[in-house]
Protein backbone atom coordinates (compact mmCIF):
# COMPACT_ATOMS: atom_id res chain seq x y z
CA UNK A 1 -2.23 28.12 6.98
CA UNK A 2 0.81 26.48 7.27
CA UNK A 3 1.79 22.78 6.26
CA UNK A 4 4.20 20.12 7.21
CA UNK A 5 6.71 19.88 4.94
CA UNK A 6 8.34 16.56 4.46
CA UNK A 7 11.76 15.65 5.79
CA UNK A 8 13.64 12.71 4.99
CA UNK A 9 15.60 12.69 8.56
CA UNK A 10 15.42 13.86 11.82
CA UNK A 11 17.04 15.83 14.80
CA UNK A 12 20.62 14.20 15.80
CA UNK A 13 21.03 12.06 18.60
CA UNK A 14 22.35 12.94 21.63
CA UNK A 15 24.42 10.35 23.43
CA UNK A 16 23.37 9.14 26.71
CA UNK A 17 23.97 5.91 28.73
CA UNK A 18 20.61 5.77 29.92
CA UNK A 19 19.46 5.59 26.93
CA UNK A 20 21.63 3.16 25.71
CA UNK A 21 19.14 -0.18 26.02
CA UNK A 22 16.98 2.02 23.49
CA UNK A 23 19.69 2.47 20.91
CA UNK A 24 20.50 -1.33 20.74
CA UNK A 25 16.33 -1.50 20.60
CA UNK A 26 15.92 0.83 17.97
CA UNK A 27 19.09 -1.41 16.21
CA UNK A 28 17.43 -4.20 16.76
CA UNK A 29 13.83 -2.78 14.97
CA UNK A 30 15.86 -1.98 12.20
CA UNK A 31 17.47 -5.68 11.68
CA UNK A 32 14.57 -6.95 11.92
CA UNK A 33 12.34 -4.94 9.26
CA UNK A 34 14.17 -6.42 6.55
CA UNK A 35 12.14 -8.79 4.34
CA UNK A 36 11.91 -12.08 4.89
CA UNK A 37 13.67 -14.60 2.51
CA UNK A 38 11.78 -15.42 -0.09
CA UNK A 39 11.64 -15.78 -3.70
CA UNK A 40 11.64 -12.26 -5.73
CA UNK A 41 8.21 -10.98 -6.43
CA UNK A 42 7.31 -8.15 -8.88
CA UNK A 43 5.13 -6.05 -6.27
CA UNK A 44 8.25 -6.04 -4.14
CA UNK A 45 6.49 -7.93 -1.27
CA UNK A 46 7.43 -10.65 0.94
CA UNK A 47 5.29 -13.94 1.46
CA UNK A 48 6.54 -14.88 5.30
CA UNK A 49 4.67 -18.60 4.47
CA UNK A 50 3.35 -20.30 1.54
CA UNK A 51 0.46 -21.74 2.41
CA UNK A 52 -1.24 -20.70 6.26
CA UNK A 53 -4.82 -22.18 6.38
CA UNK A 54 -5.85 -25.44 4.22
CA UNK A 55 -3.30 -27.28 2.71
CA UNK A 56 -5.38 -29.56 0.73
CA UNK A 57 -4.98 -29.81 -3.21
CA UNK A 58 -8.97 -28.65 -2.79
CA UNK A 59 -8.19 -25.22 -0.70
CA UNK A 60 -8.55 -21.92 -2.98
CA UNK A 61 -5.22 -20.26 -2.17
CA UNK A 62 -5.43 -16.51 -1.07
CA UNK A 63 -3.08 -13.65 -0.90
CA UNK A 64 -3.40 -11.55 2.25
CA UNK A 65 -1.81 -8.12 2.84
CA UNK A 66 -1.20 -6.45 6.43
CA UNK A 67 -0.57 -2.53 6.68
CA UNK A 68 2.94 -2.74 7.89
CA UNK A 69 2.72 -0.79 11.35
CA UNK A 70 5.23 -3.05 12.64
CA UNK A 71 8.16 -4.81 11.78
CA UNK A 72 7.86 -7.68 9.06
CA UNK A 73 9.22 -10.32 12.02
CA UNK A 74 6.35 -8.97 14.34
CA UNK A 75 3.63 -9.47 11.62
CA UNK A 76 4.05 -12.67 10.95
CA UNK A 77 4.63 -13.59 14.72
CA UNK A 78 1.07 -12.06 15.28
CA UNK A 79 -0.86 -12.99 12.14
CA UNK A 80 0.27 -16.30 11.17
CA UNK A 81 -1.06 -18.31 13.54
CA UNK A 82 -4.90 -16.93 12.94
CA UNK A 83 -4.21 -17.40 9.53
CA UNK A 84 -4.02 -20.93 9.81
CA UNK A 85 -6.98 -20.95 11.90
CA UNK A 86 -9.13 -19.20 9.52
CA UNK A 87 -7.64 -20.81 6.89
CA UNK A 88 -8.40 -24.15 8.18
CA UNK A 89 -12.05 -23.17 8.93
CA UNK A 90 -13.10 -21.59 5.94
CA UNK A 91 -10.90 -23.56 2.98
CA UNK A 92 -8.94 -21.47 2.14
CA UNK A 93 -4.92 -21.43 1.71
CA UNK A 94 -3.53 -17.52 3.27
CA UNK A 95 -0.40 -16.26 1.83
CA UNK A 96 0.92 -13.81 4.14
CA UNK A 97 2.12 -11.31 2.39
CA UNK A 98 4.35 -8.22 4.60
CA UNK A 99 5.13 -5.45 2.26
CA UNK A 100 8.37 -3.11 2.81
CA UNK A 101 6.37 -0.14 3.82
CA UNK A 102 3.06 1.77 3.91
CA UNK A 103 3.41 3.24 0.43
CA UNK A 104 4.35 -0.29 -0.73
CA UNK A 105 1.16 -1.69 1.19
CA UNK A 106 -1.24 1.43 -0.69
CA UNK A 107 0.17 0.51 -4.21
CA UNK A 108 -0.55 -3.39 -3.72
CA UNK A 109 -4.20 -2.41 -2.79
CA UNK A 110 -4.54 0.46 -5.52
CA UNK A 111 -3.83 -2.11 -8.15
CA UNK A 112 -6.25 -5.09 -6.27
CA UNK A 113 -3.07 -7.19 -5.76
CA UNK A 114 -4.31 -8.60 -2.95
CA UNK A 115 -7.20 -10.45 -2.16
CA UNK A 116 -7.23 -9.83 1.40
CA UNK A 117 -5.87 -7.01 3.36
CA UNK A 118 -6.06 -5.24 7.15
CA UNK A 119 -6.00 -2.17 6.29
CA UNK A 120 -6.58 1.34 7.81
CA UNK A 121 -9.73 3.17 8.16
CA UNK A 122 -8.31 5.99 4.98
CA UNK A 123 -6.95 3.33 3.28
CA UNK A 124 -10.51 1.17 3.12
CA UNK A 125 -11.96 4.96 1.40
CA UNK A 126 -9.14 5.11 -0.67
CA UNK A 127 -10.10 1.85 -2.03
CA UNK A 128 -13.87 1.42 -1.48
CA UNK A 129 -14.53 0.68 -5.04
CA UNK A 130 -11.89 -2.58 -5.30
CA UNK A 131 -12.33 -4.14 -1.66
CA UNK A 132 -15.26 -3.95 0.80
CA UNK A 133 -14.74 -4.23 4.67
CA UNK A 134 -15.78 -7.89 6.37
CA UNK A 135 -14.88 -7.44 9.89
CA UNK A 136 -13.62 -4.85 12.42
CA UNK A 137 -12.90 -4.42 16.32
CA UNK A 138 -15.74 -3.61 18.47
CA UNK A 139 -14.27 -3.50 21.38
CA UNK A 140 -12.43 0.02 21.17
CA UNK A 141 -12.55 3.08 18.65
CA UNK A 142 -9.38 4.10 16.68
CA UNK A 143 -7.30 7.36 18.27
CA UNK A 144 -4.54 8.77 16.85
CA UNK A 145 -2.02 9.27 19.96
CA UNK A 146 0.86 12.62 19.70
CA UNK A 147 3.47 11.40 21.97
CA UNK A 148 6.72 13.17 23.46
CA UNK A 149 9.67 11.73 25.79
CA UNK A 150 8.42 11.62 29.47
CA UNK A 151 11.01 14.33 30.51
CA UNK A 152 10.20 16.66 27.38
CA UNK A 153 9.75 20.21 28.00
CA UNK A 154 7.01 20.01 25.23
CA UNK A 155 3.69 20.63 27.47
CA UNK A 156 1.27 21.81 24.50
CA UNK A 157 0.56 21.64 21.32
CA UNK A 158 1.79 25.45 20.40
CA UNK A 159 5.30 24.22 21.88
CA UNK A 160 5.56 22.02 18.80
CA UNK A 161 6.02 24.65 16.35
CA UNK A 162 8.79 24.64 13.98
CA UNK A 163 9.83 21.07 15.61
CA UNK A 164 10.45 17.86 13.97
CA UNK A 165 7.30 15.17 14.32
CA UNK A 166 7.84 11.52 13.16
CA UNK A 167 5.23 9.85 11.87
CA UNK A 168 4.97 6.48 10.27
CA UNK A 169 3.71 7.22 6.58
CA UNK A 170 2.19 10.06 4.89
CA UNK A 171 -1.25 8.18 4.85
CA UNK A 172 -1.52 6.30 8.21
CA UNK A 173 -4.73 7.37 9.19
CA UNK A 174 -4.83 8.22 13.04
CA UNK A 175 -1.34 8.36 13.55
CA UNK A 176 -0.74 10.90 10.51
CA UNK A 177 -4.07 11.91 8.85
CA UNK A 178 -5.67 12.60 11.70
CA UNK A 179 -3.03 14.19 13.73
CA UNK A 180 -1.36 16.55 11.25
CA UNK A 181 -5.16 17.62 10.49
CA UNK A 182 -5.45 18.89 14.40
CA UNK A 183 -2.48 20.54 14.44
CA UNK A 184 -3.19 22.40 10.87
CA UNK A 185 -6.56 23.48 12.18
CA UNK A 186 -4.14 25.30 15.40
CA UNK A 187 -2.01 26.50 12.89
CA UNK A 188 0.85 24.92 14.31
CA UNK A 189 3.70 24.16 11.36
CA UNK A 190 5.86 21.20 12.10
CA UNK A 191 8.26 19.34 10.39
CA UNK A 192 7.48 15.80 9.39
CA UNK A 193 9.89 12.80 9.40
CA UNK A 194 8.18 9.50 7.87
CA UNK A 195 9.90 6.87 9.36
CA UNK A 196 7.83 3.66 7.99
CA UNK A 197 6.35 2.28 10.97
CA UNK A 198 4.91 3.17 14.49
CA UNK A 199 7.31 0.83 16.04
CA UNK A 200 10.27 2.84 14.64
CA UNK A 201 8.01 6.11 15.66
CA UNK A 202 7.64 5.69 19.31
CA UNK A 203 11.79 4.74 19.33
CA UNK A 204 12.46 7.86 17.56
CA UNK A 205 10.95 9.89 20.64
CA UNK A 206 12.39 7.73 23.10
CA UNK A 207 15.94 8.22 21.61
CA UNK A 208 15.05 11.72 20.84
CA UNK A 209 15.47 11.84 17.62
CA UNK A 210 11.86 13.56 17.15
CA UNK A 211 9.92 16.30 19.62
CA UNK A 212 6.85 13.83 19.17
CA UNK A 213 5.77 11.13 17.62
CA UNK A 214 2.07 9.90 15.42
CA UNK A 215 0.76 6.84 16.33
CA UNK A 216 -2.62 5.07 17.43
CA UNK A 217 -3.68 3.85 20.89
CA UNK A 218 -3.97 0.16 19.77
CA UNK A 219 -0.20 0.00 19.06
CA UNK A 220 0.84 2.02 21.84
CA UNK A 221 -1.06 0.23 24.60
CA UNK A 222 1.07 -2.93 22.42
CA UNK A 223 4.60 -1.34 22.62
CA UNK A 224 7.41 -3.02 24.52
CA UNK A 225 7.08 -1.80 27.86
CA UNK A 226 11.19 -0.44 27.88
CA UNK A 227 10.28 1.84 25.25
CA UNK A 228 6.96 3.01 26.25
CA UNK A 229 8.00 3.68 30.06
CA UNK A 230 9.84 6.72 28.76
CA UNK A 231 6.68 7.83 26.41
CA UNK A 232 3.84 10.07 27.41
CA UNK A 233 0.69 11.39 25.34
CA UNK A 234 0.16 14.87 24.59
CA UNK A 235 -2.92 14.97 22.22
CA UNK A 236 -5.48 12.08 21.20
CA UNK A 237 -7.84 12.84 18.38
CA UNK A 238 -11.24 11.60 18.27
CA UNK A 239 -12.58 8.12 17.65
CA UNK A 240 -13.47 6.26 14.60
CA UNK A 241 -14.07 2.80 13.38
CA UNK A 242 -11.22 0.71 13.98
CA UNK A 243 -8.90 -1.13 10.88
CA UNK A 244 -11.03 -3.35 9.10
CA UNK A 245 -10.12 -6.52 7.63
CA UNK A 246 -10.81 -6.28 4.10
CA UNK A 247 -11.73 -8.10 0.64
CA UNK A 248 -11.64 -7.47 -2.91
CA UNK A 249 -15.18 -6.74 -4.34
CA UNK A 250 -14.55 -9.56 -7.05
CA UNK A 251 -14.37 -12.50 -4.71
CA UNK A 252 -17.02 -15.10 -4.54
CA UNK A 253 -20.07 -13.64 -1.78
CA UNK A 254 -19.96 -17.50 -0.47
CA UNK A 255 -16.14 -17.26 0.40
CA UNK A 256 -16.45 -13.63 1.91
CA UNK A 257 -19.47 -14.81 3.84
CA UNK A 258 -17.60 -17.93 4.95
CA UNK A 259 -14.25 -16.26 6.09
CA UNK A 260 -16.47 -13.47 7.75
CA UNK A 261 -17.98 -16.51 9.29
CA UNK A 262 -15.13 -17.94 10.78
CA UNK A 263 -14.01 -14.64 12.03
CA UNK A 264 -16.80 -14.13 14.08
CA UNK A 265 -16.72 -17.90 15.42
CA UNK A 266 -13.52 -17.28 16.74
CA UNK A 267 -15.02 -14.26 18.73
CA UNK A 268 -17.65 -16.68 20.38
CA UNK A 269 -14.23 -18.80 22.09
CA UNK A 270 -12.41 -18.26 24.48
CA UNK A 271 -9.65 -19.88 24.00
CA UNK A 272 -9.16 -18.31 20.83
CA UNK A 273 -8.94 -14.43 22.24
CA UNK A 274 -4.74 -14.59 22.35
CA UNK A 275 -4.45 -14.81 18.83
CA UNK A 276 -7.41 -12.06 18.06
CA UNK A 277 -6.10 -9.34 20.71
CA UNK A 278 -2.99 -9.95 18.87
CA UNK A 279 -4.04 -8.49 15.77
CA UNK A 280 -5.92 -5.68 17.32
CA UNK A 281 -9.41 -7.27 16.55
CA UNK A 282 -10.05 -8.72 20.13
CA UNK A 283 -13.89 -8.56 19.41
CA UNK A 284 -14.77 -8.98 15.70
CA UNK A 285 -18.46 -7.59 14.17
CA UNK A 286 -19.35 -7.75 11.11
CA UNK A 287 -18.25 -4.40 9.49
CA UNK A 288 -21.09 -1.97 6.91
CA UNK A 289 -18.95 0.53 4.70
CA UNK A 290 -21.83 3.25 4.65
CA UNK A 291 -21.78 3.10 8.89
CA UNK A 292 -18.25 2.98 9.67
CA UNK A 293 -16.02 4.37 7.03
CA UNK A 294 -18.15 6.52 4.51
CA UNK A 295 -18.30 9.57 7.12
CA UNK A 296 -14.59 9.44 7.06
CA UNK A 297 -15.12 11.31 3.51
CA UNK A 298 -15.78 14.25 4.92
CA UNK A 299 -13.22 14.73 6.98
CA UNK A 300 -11.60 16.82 4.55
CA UNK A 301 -8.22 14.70 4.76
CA UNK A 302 -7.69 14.71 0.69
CA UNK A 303 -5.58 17.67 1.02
CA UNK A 304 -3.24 15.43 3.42
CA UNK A 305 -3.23 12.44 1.46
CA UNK A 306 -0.28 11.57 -0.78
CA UNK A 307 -1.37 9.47 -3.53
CA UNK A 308 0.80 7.39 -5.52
CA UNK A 309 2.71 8.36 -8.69
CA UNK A 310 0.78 6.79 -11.94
């Protein structure tokens, strides 16, 4: 059966005023995924804030990673500010870290250089053995979404043959995993183009640039609504267990059980529900590795995963 071979760019653009607010978008996306300043760090990743949380000389400072499915700017916009909520609640100091990419985000969990990390569903089995899941969304399952342009003459899944497919990273789970699994089991070949993030995958349909486009209902339903007016979805994969927010095995039970804690207080107000449906976990449970993520092992995804060089 065929396979997806991996591209490094995609169709060319076709010029087109009305389609001209979506170039300067797609611009704009790209401006504003470069790092944030910051002092150099050997794992290539960018703190947005030294300290979110408790500032006190007493606070046990914590590094936090988030899988980078949008731009750096847009991460810290959405996960700062619960951060320092959490932070102040359970003691603890966050720093945000944003890395550059997906693969960037794998490698700082495959060497535990984190201590905290939202992660995907694969990327929680990838790592089961260094960091255990504390808390995922209730509130809706995780779907990987195959979208096309609205005025695409793409109108199944066969029509995709032979065309170029962006996707955000080799081992995004719904939006790449999942999808390029359906579409092998069809025996449909496509051409993949990784292009780092679902932000810059849903602009690459819009513009055109790709036939279709991975990504996951949660960011979709999150896009700006100029760019998704022009998107519409062609496939959606089954559900599974949402991202869960994650920490390394090694940390002290008490702190785990505190932050996990705090997580789920947050749940219980209100007022507190902007800055939780802002990082996709508008209802927070307490999350069991065995229930939610060990049936993801047999899947059979291994053969799609790219793992890291040694």
């Amino acid at each position: 059966m065929a396979a997806d071979p991996l591209r490094s760019g995609g169709s060319q653009f076709q010029p087109a005023s009305t389609l001209f607010s979506l170039l300067l978008a797609l611009i704009t996306v790209a401006c504003s995924s470069r790092p944030q300043p910051a002092a150099p760090r050997s794992d290539s990743s960018t703190p947005s804030q030294a300290c979110l949380g408790d500032a006190s000389q007493a606070a046990q400072a914590r590094r936090v990673a988030v899988v980078p499915q949008l731009p750096p700017s847009e991460i810290y916009s959405r996960w700062a500010p619960l951060l320092q909520e959490l932070g102040q609640r359970s003691k603890l100091c966050f720093e945000l870290v944003v890395p550059p990419s997906i693969p960037a985000f794998e490698q700082l969990l495959e060497t535990g250089g984190v201590d905290y990390a939202f992660m995907n569903p694969y990327h929680q089995v990838m790592v089961k053995d260094t960091y255990q899941p504390l808390i995922r969304d209730d509130q809706r399952q995780l779907k990987g979404v195959l979208v096309i342009h609205r005025k695409s003459t793409v109108n199944t899944l066969d029509d995709l043959k032979g065309q170029t497919v962006a996707f955000p990273a080799p081992n995004a789970f719904a939006a790449s995993l999942l999808i390029r699994a359906d579409l092998r089991q069809r025996g449909i070949p496509i051409e993949a183009d990784y292009v780092t993030s679902h932000s810059n995958v849903y602009r690459s349909v819009a513009l055109k640039l790709s036939s279709a486009g991975g990504g996951v209902n949660n960011t979709l339903n999150r896009e700006e609504p100029e760019i998704a007016r022009h998107l519409k979805i062609l496939h959606t994969t089954r559900g599974y267990a949402a991202h869960p927010f994650s920490a390394l095995r090694s940390l002290p039970t008490a702190e785990t059980t505190a932050l996990a804690e705090a997580w789920l207080a947050l749940g219980n107000q209100s007022q507190q529900q902007p800055l939780l449906n802002r990082v996709q976990i508008p209802r927070p449970v307490r999350s069991d590795y065995p229930q939610d993520y060990g049936p993801l092992d047999q899947l059979g995804l291994d053969a799609l995963v790219q793992r890291s060089a040694p």
